[in-house]
C-alpha atoms as a PDB file:
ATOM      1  CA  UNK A   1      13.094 128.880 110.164  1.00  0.00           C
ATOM      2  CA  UNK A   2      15.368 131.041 112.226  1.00  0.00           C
ATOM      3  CA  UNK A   3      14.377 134.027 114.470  1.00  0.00           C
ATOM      4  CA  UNK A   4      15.810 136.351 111.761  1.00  0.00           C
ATOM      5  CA  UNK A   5      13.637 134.393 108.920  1.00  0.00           C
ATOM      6  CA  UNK A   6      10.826 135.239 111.450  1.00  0.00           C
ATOM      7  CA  UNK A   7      11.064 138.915 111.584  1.00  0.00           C
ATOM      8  CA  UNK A   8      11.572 138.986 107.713  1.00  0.00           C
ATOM      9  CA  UNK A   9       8.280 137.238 107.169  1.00  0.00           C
ATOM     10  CA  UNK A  10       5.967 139.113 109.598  1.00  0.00           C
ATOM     11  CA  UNK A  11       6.314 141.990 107.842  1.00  0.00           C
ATOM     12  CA  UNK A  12       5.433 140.260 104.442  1.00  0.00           C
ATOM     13  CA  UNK A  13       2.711 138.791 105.525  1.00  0.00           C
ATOM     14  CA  UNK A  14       0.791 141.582 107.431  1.00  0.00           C
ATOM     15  CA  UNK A  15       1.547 143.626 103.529  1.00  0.00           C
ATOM     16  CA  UNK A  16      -0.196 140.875 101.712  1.00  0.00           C
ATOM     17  CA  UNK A  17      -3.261 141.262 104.296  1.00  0.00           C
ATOM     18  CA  UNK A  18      -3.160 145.281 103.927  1.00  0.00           C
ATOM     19  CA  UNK A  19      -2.824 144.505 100.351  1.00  0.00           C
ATOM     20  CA  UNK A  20      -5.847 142.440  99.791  1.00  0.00           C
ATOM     21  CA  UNK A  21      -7.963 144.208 101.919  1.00  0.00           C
ATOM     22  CA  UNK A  22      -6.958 147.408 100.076  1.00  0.00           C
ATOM     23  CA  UNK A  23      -7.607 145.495  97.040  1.00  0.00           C
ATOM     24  CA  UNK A  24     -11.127 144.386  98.249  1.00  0.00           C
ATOM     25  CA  UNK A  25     -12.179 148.086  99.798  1.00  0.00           C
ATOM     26  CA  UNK A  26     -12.336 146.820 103.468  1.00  0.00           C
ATOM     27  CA  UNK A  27     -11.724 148.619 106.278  1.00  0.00           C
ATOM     28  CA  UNK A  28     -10.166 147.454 108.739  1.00  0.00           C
ATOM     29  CA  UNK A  29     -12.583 147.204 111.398  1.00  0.00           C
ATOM     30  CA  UNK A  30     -14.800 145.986 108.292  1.00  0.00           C
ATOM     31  CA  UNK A  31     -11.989 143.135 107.721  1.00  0.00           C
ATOM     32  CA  UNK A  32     -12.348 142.446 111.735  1.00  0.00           C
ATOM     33  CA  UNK A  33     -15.577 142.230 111.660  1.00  0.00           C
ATOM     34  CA  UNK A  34     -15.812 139.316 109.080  1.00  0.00           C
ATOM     35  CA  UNK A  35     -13.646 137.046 109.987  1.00  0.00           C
ATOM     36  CA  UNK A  36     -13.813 137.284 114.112  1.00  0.00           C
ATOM     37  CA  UNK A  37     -10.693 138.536 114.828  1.00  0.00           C
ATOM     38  CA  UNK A  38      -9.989 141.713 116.778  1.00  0.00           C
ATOM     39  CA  UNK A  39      -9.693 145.066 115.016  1.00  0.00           C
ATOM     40  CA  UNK A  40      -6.363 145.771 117.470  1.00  0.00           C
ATOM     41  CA  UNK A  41      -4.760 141.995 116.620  1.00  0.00           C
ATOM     42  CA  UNK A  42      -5.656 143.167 112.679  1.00  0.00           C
ATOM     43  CA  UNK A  43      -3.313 146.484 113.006  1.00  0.00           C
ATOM     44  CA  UNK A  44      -0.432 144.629 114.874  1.00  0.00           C
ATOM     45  CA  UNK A  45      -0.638 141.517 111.920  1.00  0.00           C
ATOM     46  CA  UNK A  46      -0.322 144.332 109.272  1.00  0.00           C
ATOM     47  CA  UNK A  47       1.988 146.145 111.407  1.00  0.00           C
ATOM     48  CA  UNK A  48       4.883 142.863 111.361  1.00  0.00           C
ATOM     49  CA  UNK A  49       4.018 142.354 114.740  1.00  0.00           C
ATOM     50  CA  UNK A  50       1.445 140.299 115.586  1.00  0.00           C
ATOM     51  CA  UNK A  51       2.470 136.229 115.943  1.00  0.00           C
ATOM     52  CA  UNK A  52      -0.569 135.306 113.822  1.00  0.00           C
ATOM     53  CA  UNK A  53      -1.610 131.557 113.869  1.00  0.00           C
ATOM     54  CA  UNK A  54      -2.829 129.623 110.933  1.00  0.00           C
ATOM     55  CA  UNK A  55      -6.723 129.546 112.604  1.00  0.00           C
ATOM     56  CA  UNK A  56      -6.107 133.256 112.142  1.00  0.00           C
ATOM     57  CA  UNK A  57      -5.060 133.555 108.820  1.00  0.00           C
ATOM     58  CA  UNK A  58      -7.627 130.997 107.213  1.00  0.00           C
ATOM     59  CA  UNK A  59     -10.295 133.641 109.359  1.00  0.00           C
ATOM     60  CA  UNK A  60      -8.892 136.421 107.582  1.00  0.00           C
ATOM     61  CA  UNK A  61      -8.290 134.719 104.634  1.00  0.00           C
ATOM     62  CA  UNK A  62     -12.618 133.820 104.252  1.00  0.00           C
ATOM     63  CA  UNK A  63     -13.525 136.733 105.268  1.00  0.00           C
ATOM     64  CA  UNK A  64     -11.043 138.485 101.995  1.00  0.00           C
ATOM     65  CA  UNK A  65     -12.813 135.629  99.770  1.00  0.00           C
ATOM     66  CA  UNK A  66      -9.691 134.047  98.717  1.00  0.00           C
ATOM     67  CA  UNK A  67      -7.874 130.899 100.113  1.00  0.00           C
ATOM     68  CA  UNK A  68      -4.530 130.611 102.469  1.00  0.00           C
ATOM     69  CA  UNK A  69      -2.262 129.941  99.517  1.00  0.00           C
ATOM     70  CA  UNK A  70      -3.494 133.202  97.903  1.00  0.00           C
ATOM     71  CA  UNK A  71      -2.691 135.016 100.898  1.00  0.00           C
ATOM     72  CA  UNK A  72       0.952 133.237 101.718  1.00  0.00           C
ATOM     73  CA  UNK A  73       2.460 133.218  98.108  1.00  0.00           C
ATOM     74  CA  UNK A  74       2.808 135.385  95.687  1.00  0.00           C
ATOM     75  CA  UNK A  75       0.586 136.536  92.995  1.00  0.00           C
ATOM     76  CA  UNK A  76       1.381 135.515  90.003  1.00  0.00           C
ATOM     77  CA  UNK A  77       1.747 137.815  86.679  1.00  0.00           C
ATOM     78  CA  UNK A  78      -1.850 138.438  84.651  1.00  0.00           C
ATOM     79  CA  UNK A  79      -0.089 136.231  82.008  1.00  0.00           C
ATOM     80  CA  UNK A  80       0.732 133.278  84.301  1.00  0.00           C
ATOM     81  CA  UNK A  81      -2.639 133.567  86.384  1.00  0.00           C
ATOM     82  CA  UNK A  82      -4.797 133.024  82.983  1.00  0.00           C
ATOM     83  CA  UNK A  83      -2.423 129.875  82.746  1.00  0.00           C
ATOM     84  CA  UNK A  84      -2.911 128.279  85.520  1.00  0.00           C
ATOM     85  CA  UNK A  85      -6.260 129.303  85.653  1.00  0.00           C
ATOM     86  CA  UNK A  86      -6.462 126.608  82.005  1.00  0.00           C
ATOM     87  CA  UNK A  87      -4.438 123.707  82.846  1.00  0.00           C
ATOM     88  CA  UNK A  88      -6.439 123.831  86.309  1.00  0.00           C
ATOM     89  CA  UNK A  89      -9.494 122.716  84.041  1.00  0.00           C
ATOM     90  CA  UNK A  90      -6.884 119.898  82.902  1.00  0.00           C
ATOM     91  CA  UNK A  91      -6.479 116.035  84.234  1.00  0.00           C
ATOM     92  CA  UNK A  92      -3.088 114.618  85.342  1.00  0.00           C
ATOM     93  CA  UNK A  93      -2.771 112.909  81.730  1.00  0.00           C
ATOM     94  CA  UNK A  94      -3.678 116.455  80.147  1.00  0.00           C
ATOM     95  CA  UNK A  95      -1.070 117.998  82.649  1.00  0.00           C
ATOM     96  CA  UNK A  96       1.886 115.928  81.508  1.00  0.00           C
ATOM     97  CA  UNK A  97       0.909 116.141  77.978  1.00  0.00           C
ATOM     98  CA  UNK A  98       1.384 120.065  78.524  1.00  0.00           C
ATOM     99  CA  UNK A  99       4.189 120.204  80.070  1.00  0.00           C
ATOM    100  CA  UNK A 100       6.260 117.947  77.427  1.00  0.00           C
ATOM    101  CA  UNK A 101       4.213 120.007  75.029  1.00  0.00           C
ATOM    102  CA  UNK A 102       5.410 123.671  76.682  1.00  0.00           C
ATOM    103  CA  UNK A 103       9.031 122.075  76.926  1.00  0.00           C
ATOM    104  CA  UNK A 104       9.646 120.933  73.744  1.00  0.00           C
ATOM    105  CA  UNK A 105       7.505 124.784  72.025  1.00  0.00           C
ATOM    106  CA  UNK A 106       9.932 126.712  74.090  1.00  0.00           C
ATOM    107  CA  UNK A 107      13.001 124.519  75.072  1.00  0.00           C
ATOM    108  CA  UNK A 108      12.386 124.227  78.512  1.00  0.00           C
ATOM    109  CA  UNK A 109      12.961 120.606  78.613  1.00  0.00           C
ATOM    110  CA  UNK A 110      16.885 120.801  78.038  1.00  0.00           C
ATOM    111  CA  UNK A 111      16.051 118.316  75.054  1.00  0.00           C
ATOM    112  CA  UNK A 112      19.596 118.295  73.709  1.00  0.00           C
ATOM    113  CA  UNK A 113      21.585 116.243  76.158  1.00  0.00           C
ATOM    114  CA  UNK A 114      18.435 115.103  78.171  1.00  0.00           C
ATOM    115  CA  UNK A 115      17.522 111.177  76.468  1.00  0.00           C
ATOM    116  CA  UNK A 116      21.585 110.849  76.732  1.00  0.00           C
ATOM    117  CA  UNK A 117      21.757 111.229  80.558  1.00  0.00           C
ATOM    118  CA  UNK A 118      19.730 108.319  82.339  1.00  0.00           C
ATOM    119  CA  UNK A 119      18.110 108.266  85.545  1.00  0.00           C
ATOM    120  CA  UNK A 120      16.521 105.480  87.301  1.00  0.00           C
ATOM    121  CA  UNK A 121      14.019 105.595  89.795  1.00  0.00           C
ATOM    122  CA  UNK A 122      12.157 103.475  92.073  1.00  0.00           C
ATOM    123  CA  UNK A 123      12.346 101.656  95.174  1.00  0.00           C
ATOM    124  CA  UNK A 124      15.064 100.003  96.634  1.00  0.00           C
ATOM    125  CA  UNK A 125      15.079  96.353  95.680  1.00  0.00           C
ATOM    126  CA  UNK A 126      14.385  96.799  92.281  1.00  0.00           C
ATOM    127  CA  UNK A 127      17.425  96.318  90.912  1.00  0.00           C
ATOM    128  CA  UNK A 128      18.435 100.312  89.799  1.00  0.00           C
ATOM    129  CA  UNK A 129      22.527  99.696  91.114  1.00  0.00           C
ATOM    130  CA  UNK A 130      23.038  96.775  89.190  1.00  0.00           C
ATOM    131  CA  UNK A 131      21.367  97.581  86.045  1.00  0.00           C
ATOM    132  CA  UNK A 132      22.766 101.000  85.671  1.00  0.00           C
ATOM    133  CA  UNK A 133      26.611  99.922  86.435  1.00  0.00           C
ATOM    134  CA  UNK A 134      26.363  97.702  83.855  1.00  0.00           C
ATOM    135  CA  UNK A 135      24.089  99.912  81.415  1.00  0.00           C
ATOM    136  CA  UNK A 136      26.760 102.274  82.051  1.00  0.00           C
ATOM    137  CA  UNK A 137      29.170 100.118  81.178  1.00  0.00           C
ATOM    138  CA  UNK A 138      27.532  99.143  77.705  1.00  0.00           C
ATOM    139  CA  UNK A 139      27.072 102.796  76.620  1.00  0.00           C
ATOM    140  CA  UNK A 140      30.575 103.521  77.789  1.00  0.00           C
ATOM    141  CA  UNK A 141      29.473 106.378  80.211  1.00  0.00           C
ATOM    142  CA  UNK A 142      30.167 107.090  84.051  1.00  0.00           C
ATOM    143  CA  UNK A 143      27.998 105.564  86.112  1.00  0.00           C
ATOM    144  CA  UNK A 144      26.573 108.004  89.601  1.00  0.00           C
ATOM    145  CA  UNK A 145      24.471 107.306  92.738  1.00  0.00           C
ATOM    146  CA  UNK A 146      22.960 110.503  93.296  1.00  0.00           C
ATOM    147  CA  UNK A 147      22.815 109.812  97.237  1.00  0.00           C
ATOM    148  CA  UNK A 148      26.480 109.923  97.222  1.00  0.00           C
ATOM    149  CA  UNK A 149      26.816 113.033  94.904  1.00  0.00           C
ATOM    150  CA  UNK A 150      24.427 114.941  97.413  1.00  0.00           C
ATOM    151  CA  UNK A 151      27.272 113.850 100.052  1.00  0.00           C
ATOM    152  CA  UNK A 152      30.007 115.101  97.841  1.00  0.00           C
ATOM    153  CA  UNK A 153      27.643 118.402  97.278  1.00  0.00           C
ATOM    154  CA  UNK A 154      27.384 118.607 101.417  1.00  0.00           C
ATOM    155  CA  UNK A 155      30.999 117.447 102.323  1.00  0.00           C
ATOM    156  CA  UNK A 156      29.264 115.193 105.104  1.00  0.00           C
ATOM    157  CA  UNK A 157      27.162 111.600 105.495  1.00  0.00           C
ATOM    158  CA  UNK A 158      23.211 111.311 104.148  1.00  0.00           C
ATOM    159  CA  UNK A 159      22.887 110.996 108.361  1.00  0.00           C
ATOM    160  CA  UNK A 160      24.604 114.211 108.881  1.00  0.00           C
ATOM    161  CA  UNK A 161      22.911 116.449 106.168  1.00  0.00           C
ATOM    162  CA  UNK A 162      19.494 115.273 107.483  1.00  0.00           C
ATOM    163  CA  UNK A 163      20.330 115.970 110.985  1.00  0.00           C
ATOM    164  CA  UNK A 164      22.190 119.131 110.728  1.00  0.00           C
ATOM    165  CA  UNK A 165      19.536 120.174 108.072  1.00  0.00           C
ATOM    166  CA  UNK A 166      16.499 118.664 108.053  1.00  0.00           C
ATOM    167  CA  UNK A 167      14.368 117.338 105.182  1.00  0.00           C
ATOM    168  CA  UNK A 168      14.603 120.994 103.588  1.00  0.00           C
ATOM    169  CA  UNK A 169      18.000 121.399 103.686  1.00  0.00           C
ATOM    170  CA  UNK A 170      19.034 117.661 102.005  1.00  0.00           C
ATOM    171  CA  UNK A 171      16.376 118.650  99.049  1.00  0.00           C
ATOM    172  CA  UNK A 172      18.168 121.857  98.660  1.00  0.00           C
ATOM    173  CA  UNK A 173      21.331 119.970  98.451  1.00  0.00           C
ATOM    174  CA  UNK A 174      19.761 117.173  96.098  1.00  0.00           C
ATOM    175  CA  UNK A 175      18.402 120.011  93.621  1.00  0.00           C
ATOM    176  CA  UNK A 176      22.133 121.580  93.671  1.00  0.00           C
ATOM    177  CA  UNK A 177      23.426 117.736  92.787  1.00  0.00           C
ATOM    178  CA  UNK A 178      21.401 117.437  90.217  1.00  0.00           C
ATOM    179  CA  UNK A 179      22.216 120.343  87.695  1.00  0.00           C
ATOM    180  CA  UNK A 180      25.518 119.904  88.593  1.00  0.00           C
ATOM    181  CA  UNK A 181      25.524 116.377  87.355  1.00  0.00           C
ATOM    182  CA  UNK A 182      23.453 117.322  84.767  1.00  0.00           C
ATOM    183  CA  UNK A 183      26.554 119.845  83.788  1.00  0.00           C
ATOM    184  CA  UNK A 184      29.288 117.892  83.787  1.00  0.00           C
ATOM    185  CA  UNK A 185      27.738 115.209  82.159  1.00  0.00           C
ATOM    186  CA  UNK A 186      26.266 116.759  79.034  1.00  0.00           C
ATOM    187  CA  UNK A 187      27.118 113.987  76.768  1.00  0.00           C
ATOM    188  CA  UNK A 188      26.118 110.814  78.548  1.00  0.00           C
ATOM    189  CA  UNK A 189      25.570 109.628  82.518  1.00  0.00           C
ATOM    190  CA  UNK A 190      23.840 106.475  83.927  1.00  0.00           C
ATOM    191  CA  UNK A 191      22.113 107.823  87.652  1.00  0.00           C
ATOM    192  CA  UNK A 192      20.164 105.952  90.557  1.00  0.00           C
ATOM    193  CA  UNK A 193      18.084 108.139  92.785  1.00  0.00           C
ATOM    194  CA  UNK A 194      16.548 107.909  96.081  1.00  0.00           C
ATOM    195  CA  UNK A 195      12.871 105.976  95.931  1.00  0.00           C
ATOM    196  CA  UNK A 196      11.268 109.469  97.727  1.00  0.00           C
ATOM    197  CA  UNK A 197      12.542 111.273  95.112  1.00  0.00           C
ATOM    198  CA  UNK A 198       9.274 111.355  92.905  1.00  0.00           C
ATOM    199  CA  UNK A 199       7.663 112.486  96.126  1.00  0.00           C
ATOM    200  CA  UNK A 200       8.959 116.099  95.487  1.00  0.00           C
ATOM    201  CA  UNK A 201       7.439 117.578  93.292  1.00  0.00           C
ATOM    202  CA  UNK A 202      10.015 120.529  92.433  1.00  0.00           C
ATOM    203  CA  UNK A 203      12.891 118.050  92.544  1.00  0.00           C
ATOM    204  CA  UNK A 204      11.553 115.510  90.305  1.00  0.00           C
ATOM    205  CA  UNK A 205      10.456 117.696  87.748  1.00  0.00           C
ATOM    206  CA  UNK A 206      13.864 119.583  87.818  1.00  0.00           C
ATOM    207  CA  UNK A 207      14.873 115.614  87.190  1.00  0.00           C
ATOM    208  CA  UNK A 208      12.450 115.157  84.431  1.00  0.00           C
ATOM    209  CA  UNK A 209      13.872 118.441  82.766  1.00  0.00           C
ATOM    210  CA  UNK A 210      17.162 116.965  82.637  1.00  0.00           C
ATOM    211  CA  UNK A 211      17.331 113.080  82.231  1.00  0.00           C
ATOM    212  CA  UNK A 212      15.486 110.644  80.677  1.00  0.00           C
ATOM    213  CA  UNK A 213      13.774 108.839  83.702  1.00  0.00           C
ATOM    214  CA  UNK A 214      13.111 104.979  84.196  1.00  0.00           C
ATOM    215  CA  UNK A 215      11.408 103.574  86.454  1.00  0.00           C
ATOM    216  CA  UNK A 216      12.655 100.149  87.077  1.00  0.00           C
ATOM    217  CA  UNK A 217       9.924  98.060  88.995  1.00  0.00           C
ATOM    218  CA  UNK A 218       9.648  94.879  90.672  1.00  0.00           C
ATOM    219  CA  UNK A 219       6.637  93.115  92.956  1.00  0.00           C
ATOM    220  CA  UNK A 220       6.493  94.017  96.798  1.00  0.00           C
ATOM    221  CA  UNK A 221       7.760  90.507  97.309  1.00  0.00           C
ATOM    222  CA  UNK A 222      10.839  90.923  94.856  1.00  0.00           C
ATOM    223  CA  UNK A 223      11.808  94.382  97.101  1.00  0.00           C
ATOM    224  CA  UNK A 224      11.358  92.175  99.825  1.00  0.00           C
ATOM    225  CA  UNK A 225      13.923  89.745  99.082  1.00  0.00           C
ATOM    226  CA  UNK A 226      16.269  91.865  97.564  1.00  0.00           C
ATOM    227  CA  UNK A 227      16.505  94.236 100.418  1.00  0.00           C
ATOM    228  CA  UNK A 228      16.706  91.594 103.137  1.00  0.00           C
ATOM    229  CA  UNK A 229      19.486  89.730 100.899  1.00  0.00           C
ATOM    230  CA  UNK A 230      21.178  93.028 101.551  1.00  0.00           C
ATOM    231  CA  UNK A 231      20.627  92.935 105.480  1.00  0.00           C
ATOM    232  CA  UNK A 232      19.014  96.544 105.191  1.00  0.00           C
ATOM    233  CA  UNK A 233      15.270  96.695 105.251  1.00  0.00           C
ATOM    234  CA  UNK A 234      15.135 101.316 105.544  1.00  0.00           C
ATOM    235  CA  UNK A 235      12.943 102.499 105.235  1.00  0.00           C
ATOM    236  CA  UNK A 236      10.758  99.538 106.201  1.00  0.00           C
ATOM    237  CA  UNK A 237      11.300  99.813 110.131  1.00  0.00           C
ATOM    238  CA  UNK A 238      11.778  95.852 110.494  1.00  0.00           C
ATOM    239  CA  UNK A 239      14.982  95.474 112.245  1.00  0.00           C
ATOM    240  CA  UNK A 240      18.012  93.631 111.065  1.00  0.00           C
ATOM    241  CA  UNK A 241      16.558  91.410 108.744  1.00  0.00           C
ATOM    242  CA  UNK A 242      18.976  88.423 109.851  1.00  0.00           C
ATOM    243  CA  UNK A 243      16.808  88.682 113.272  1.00  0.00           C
ATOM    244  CA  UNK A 244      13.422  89.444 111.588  1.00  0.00           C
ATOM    245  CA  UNK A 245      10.424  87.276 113.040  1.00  0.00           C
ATOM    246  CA  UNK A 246       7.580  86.256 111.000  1.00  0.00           C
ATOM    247  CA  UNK A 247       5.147  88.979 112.342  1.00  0.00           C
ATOM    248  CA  UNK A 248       8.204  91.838 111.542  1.00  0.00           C
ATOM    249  CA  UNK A 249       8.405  90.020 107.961  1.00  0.00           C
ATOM    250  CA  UNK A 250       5.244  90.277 107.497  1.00  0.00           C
ATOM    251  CA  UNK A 251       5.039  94.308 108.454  1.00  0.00           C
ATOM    252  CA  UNK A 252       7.664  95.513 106.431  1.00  0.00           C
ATOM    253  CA  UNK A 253       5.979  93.772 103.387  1.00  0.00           C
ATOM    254  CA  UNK A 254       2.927  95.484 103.995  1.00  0.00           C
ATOM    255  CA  UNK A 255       5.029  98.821 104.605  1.00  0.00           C
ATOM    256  CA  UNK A 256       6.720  98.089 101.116  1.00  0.00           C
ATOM    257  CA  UNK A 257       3.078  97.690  99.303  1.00  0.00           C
ATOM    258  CA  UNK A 258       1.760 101.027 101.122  1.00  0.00           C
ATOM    259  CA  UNK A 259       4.989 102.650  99.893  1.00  0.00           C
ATOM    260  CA  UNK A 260       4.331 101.539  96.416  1.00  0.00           C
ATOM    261  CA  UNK A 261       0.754 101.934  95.821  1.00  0.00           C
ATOM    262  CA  UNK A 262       1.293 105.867  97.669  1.00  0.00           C
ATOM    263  CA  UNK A 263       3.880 106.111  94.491  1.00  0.00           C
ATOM    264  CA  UNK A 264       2.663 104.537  91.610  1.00  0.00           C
ATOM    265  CA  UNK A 265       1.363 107.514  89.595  1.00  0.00           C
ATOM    266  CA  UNK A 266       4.550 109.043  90.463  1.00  0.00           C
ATOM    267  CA  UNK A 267       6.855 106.822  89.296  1.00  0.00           C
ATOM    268  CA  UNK A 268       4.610 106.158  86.205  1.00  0.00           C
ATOM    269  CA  UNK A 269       5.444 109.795  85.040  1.00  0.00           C
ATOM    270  CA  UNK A 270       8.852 108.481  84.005  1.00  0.00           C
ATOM    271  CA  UNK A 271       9.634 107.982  80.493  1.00  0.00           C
ATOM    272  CA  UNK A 272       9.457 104.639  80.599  1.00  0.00           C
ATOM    273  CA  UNK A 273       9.158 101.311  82.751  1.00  0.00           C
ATOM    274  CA  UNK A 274      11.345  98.383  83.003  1.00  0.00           C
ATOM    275  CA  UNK A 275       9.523  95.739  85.116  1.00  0.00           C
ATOM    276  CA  UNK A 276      12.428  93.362  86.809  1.00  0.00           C
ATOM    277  CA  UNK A 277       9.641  91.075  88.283  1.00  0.00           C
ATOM    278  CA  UNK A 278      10.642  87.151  87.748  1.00  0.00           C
ATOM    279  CA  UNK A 279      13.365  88.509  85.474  1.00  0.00           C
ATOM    280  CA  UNK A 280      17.020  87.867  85.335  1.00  0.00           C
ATOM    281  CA  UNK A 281      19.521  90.598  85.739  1.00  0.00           C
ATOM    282  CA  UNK A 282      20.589  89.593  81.542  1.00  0.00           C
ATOM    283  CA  UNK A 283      17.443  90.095  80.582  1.00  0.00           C
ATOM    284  CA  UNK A 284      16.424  92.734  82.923  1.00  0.00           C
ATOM    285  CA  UNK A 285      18.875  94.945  81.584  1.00  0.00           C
ATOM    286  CA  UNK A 286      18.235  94.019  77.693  1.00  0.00           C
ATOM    287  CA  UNK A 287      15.201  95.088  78.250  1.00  0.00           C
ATOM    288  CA  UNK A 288      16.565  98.540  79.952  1.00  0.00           C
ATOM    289  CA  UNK A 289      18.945  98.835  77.032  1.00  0.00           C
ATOM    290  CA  UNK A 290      15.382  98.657  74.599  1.00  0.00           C
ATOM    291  CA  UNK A 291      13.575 101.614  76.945  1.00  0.00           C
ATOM    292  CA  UNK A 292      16.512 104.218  76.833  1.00  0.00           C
ATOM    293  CA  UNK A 293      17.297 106.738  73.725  1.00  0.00           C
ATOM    294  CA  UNK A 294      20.626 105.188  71.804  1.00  0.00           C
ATOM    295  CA  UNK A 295      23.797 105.861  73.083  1.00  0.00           C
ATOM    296  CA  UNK A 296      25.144 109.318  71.740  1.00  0.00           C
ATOM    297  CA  UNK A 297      27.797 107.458  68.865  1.00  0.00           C
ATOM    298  CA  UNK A 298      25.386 105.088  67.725  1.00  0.00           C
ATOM    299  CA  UNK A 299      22.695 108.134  67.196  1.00  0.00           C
ATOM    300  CA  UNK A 300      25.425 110.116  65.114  1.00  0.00           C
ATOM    301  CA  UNK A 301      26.055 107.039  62.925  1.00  0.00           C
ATOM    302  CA  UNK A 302      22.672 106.795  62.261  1.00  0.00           C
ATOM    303  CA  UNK A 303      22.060 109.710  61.138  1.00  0.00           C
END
């Protein structure tokens, strides 16, 4: 955040703490009072001044009754709050069942286009490059790596973006990537994304919204020796797996089962699952070509 990002949010947030306390008839001394803090600190927060700590906003926040995230977003419409208010009564099964539910009632879900543009997700090692050239190839579409279009959406490296910008500032640039692929490809794409990618949430449902998602799998072992066939074991923190000792083997296999069981109800979201464990690449991608929608001319003959 920069210093002028700063003085732009002070003020903002010492409104929402007038605001609720207005809203919950406290004084200010009352509000002081409550949650420990002193009256004088209180009228520089509200004021934009005050460089208020998180300790001192989750006081403030008990003593209002309501939690941090109430005080730092926000509030949503009457309409959306009695919404959230039901599917937080919901399970995670319930929760995707809603949301393909809400997408298809209101055509949020970019339906027509969506099951023709393919992404694949997963980690590295399990086979997404190879399978989606040559799925590509079969349905007679281009075939994109997303990490390369978020270069081409930068104008500089994956290395560059990241250290220029930081985490935020590559999602920003992987969000902008993705509708714009989504755009120019309206009537058929074959994609590989980054294995993290199901980590965020606003970025992989943006993904969800726009491409029919696969999540091609393998065992820990199979990412193993697929990634140190290709001498690059990121994000595994082994080394150069030509040099790799036993013990180093050994922790980057455990790394790649943390990784995986931290992602597994992620990357089950997906549409559907193409497991390449102790399977060819042939039949690997014959059974990809069985998960995805038909190509767009063999729908339209059928029909």
């Amino acid at each position: 955040m920069t210093e002028s990002d700063t003085r732009a949010t002070l003020p903002e947030l010492g409104a929402r703490v007038r605001a609720w306390r207005a809203r919950r008839g406290m004084t200010r001394r009352q509000l002081a009072a409550d949650s420990g803090l002193s009256e004088r600190f209180l009228a520089d927060v509200e004021g934009g001044k005050g460089n208020v700590s998180i300790n001192s906003l989750e006081a403030a926040a008990r003593a209002l009754n309501i939690t941090l995230l109430d005080l730092l977003q926000d509030a949503p419409r009457p309409a959306l709050a009695r919404l959230l208010g039901l599917l937080a009564r919901l399970d995670d099964a319930q929760l995707d069942q809603a949301h393909s539910l809400l997408g298809a009632t209101f055509g949020l879900a970019d339906a027509q286009g969506r099951e023709q543009r393919i992404a694949l997700v997963g980690l590295r090692g399990a086979g997404k490059t190879t399978l989606g050239e040559q799925l590509a190839e079969r349905r007679g579409v281009p075939f994109v790596e997303l990490d390369r279009e978020i270069e081409r959406e930068a104008g500089t490296s994956m290395n560059e973006i990241l250290l220029l910008h930081g985490q935020a500032g590559y999602r920003r640039y992987e969000r902008r990537a993705l509708l714009r692929i989504a755009q120019e490809h309206a009537e058929g794409v074959v994609m590989t994304t980054g294995g993290s990618i199901v980590s965020e949430r606003e970025t992989f449902e943006l993904l969800q919204t726009h491409f029919y998602c696969v999540w091609v799998k393998a065992s820990p072992e199979e990412h193993m020796s697929r990634v140190v066939a290709q001498g690059d074991l990121r994000p595994f923190h082994a080394g150069d797996g030509a040099q790799m000792s036993r013990g180093a083997m050994d922790e980057a296999l455990e790394d790649i089962r943390r990784i995986l069981a931290s992602r597994e109800a992620l990357y089950a979201r997906a549409d559907a699952v193409v497991d390449t464990a102790a399977r060819t690449v042939k039949q690997s991608l014959k059974d990809l070509e069985r998960a995805v929608p038909a190509p767009l001319a063999l729908a339209l003959e059928n029909r």
